[in-house]
Protein backbone atom coordinates (compact mmCIF):
# COMPACT_ATOMS: atom_id res chain seq x y z
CA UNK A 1 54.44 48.56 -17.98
CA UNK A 2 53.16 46.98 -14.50
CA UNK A 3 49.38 45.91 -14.64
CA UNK A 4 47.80 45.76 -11.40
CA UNK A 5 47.42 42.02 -10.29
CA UNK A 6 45.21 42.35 -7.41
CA UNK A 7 41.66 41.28 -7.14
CA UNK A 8 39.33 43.62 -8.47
CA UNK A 9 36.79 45.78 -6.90
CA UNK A 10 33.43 44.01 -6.00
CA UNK A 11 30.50 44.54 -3.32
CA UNK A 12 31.86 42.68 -0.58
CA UNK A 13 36.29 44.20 -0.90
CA UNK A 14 36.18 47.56 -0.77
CA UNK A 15 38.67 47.54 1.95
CA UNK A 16 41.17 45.80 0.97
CA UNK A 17 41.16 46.11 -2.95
CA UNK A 18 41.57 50.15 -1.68
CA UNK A 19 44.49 49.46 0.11
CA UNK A 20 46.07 46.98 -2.22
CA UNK A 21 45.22 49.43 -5.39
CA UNK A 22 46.33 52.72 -3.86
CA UNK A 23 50.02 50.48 -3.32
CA UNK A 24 49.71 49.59 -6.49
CA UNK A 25 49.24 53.12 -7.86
CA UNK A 26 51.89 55.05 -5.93
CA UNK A 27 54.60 52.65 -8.38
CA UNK A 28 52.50 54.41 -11.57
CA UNK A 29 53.07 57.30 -9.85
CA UNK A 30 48.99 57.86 -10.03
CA UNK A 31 47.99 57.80 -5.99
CA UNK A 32 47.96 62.16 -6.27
CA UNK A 33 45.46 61.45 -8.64
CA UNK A 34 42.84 59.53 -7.21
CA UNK A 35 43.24 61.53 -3.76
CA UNK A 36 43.55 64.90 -5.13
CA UNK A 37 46.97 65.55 -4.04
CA UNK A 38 48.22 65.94 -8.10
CA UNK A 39 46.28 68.73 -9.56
CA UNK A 40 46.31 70.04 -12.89
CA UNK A 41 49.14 72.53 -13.43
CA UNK A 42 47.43 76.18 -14.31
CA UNK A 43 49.92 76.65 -17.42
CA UNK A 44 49.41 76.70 -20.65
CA UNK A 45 47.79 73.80 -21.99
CA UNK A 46 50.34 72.72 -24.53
CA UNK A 47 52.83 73.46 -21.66
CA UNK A 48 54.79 70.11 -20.57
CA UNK A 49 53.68 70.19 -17.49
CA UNK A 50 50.17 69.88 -18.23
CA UNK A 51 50.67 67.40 -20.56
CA UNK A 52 52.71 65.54 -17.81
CA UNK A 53 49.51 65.51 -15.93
CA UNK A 54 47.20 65.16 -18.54
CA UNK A 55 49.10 61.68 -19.63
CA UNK A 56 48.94 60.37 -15.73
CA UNK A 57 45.26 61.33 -15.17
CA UNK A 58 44.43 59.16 -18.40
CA UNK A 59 46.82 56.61 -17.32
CA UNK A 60 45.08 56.64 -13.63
CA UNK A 61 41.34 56.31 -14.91
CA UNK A 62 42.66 53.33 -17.41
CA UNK A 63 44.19 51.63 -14.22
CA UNK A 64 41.07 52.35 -12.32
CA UNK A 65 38.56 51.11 -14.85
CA UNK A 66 40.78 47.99 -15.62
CA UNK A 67 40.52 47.11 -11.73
CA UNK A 68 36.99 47.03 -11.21
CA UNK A 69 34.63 43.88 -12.07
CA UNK A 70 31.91 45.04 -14.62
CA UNK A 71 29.31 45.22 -12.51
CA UNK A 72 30.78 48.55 -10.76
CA UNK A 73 30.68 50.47 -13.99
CA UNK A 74 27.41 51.36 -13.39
CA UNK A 75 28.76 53.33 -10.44
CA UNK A 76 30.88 55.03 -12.66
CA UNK A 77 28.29 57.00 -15.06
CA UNK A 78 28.68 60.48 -15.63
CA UNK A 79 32.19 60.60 -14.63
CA UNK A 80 34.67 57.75 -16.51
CA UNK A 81 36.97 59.24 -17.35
CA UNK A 82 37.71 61.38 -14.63
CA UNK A 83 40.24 59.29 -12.30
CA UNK A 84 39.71 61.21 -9.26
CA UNK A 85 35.69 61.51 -9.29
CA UNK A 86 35.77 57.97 -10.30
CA UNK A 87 37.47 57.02 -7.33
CA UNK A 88 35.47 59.74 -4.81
CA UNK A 89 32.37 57.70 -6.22
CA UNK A 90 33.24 54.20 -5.33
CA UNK A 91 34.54 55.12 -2.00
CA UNK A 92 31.51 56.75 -1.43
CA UNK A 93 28.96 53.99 -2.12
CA UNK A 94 31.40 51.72 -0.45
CA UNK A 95 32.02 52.99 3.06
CA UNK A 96 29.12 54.45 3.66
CA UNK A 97 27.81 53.17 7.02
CA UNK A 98 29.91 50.00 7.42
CA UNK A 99 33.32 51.08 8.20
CA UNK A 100 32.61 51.42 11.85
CA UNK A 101 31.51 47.85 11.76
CA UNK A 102 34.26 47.11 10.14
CA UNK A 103 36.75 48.06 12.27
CA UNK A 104 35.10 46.30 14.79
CA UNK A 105 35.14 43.44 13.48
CA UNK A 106 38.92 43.24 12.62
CA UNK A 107 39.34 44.60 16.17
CA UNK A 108 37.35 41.71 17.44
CA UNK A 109 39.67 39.38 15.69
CA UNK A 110 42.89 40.52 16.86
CA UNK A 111 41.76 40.67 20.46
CA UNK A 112 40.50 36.84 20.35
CA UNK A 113 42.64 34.90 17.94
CA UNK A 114 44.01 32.22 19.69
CA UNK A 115 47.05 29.70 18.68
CA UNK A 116 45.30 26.81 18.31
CA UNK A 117 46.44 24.94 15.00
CA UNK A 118 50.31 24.09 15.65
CA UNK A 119 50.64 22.89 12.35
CA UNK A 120 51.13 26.70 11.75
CA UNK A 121 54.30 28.19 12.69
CA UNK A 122 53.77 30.31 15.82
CA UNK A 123 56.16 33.26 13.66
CA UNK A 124 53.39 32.73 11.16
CA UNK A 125 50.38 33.11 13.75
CA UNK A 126 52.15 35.89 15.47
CA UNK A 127 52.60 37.51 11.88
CA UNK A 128 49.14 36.99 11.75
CA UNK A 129 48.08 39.30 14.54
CA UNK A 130 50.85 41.92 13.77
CA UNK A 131 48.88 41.84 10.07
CA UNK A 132 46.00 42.54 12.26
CA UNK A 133 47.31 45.48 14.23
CA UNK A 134 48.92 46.59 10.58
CA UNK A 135 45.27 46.72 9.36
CA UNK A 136 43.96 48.46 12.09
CA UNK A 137 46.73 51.40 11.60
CA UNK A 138 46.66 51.66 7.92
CA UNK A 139 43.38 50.93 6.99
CA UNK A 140 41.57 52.65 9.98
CA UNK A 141 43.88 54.97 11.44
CA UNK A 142 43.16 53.32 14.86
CA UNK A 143 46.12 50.89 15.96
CA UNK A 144 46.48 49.07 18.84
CA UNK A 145 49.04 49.86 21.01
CA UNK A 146 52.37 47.95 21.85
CA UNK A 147 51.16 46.65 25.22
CA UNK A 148 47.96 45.35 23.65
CA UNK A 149 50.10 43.76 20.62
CA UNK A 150 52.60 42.01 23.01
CA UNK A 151 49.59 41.02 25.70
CA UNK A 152 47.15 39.14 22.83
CA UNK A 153 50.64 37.31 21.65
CA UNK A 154 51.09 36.11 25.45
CA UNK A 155 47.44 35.62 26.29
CA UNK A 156 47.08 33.37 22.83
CA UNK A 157 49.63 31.17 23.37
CA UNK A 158 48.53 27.65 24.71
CA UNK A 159 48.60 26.37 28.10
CA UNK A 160 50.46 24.66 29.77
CA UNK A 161 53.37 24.83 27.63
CA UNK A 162 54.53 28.08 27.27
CA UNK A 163 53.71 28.35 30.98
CA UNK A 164 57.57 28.30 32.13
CA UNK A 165 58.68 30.71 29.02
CA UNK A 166 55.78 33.03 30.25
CA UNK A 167 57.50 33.44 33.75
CA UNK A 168 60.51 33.33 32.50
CA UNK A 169 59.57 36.63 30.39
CA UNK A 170 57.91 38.36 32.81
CA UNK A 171 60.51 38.12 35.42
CA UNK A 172 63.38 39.28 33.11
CA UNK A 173 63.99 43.05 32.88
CA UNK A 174 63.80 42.45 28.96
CA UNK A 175 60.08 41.94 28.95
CA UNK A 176 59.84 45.20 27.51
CA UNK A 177 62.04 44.60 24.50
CA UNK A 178 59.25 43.31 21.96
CA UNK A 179 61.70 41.87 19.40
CA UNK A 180 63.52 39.70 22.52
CA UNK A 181 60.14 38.63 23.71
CA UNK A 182 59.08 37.46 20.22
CA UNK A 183 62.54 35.46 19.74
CA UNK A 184 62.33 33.86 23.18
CA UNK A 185 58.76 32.51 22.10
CA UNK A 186 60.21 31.25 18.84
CA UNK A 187 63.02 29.81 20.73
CA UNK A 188 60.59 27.73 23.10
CA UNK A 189 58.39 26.88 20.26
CA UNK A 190 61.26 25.08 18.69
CA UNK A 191 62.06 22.96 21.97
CA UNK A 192 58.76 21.71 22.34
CA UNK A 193 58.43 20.63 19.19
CA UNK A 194 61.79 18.72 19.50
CA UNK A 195 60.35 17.27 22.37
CA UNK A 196 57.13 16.29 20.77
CA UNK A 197 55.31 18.67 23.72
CA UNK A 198 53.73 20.89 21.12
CA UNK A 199 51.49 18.78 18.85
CA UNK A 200 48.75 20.19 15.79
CA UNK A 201 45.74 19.28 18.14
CA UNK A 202 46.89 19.65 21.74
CA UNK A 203 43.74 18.18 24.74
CA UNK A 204 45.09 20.87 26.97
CA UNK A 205 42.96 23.41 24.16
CA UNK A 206 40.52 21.65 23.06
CA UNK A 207 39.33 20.61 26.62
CA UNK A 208 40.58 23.82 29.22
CA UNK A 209 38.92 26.84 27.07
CA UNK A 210 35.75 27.64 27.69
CA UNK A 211 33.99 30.09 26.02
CA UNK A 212 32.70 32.82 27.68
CA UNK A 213 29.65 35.05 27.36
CA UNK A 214 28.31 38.03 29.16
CA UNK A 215 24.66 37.78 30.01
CA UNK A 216 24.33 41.51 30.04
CA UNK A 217 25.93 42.70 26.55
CA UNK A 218 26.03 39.49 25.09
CA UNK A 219 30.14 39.46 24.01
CA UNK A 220 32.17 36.93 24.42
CA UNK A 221 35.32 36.76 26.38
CA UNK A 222 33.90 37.81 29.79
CA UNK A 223 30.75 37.78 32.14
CA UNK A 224 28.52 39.78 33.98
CA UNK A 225 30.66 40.50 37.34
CA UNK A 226 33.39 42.18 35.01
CA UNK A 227 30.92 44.01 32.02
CA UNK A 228 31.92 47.81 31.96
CA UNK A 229 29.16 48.24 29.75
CA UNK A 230 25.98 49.37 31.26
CA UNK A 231 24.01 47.20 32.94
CA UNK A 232 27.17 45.36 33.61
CA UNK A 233 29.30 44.96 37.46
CA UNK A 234 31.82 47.47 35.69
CA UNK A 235 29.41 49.40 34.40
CA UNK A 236 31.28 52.92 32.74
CA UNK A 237 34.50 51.63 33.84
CA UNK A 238 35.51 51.98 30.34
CA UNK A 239 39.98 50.71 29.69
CA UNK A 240 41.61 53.29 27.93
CA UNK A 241 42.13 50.26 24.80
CA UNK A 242 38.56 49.97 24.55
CA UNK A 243 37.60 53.16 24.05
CA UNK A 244 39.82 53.51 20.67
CA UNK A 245 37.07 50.94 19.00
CA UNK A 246 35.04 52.21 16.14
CA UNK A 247 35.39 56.11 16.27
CA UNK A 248 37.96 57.58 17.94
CA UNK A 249 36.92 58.29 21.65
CA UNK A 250 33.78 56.96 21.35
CA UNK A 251 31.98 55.36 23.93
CA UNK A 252 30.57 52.25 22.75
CA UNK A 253 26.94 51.28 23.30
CA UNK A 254 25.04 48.07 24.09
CA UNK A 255 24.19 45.79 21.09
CA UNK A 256 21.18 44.27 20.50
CA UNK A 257 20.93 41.06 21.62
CA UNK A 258 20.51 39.20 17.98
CA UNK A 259 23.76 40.67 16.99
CA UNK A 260 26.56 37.76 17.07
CA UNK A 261 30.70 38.77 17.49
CA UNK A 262 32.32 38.18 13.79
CA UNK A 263 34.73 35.56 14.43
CA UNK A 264 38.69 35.76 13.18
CA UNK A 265 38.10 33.94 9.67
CA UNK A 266 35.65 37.17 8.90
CA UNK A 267 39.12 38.67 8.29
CA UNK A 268 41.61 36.64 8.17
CA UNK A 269 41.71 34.58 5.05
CA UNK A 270 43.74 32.74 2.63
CA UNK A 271 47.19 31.95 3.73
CA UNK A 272 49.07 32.91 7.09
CA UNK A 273 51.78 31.15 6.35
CA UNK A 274 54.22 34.63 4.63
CA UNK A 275 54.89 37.59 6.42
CA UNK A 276 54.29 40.83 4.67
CA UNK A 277 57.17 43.08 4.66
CA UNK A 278 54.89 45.70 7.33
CA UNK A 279 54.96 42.29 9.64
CA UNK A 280 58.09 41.77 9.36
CA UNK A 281 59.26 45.04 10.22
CA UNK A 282 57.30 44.44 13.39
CA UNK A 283 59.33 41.80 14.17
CA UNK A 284 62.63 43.95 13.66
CA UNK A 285 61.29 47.20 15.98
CA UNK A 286 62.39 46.55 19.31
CA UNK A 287 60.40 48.83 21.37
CA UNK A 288 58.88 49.49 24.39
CA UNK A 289 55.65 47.68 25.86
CA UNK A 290 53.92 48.09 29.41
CA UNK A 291 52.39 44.94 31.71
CA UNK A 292 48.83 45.17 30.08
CA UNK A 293 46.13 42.65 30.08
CA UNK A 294 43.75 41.96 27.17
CA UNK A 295 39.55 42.19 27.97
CA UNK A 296 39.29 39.42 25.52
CA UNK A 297 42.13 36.76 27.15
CA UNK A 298 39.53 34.23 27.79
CA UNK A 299 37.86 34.57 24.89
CA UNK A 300 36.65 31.28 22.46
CA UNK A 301 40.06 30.00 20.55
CA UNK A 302 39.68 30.98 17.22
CA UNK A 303 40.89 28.42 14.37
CA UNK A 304 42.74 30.66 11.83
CA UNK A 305 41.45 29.54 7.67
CA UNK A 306 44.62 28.46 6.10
């Protein structure tokens, strides 16, 4: 019988022990249970169908309480037992009031990480970002689109080396065909390595990117002439991209000015180095993309925790 390996539920994981668990209990055949989906059969109740149900129910609050560190049981009182107010309860107490922030902040990291360790494999960084933009879709319901996905993989890749591939791709009437894009990067990568052109600290980074920051709003990765927020030279001039941030069609406001921008390694930890099978899919879809820009192309290189 399959035990569920993940890490278990504390204060700070909500997130992503809810997205790893609810995977984990669609192969018990237990998900229906937790979101209310599988409901108890109005038979008999010696009838096999309620007994059916009855046995995953039990199974699902087992494989609930066996997830959770001990200090969330105290969430739990009053309704162990009961799989699917179990689970009602911890979502509850843990998205209330930071998912928005959230979702910034893993939006915040795919728009600014930056390929600046080459002792990663760029298909490794770029499965990075598409992990991003996986996160974004399942986890949020708010996914960037294919022109921002293929612009942040151009506008993080260091200059100048990929310079001539760059050209090359945006001058070919393929440029719209993701998975040719991808394998004409991977193809480059592997030449300047050959060549010795593409080294694990490059000067051209660490010395030609600047960080920005607005004076108006305070974010990084532009400055005052260009701020659509208001106050800013922009001001209202909202891109259609932006707007999808935090709730959906949602105009954002001005933060205060003690709040910093959560950096990549808020999100991304552990290892980049395997692909998850959602990434690589990515890789596979060839599909169509549009000449868009990113707001956050100049933005501070972000070193990715490996």
């Amino acid at each position: 019988m399959p035990k569920y390996e993940g890490e278990k539920l504390n204060d700070e994981n909500w997130r992503y022990f809810s997205f790893g668990f609810l995977a984990f209990a669609r192969t018990r055949n237990t998900e229906g249970i937790y979101d209310g989906t599988d409901v108890k059969p109005l038979t008999g109740p010696n009838s096999k169908g309620v007994r059916n149900w009855e046995s995953r129910a039990a199974t699902a609050a087992a494989d609930l309480i066996a997830a959770v560190d001990k200090e969330q049981y105290k969430h739990l009182r009053g309704v162990d037992g009961n799989a699917r107010e179990m689970w009602r309860t911890l979502e509850l107490f843990h998205t209330s009031g930071d998912e928005t922030q959230d979702s910034l902040t893993t939006w915040n990291a795919f728009s600014s990480a930056m390929y600046t360790d080459h002792s990663i494999p760029l298909k490794s960084f770029i499965g990075t970002i598409l992990e991003l933009a996986d996160q974004l879709n399942t986890i949020f319901n708010d996914p960037p689109s294919d022109s921002q996905i293929i612009a942040r993989i151009l506008a993080s890749l260091p200059f100048p080396q990929f310079d001539n591939v760059i050209r090359f791709i945006n001058g070919d009437s393929r440029r719209d065909d993701r998975a040719w894009v991808i394998a004409e990067l991977l193809k480059e990568e592997r030449i300047l390595r050959r060549s010795g052109q593409l080294t694990s600290t490059p000067p051209s980074i660490m010395t030609a990117v600047t960080p920005l920051q607005c004076s108006n709003c305070k974010r990084r990765g532009h400055t005052h002439p260009d701020c659509f927020h208001p106050g800013g030279g922009k001001e209202g001039q909202f891109p259609e991209w932006y707007n999808k941030r935090g709730p959906r069609g949602a105009q954002p406001s001005r933060p205060d000015d003690h709040v910093q921008v959560p950096t990549a390694n808020t999100v991304i930890t552990g290892s980049v180095m395997a692909l998850s099978a959602s990434a690589r899919s990515f890789l596979r879809q060839r599909e169509i993309v549009d000449d868009a820009t990113i707001y956050f192309t100049e933005a501070e290189p972000i070193e990715l925790a490996v």
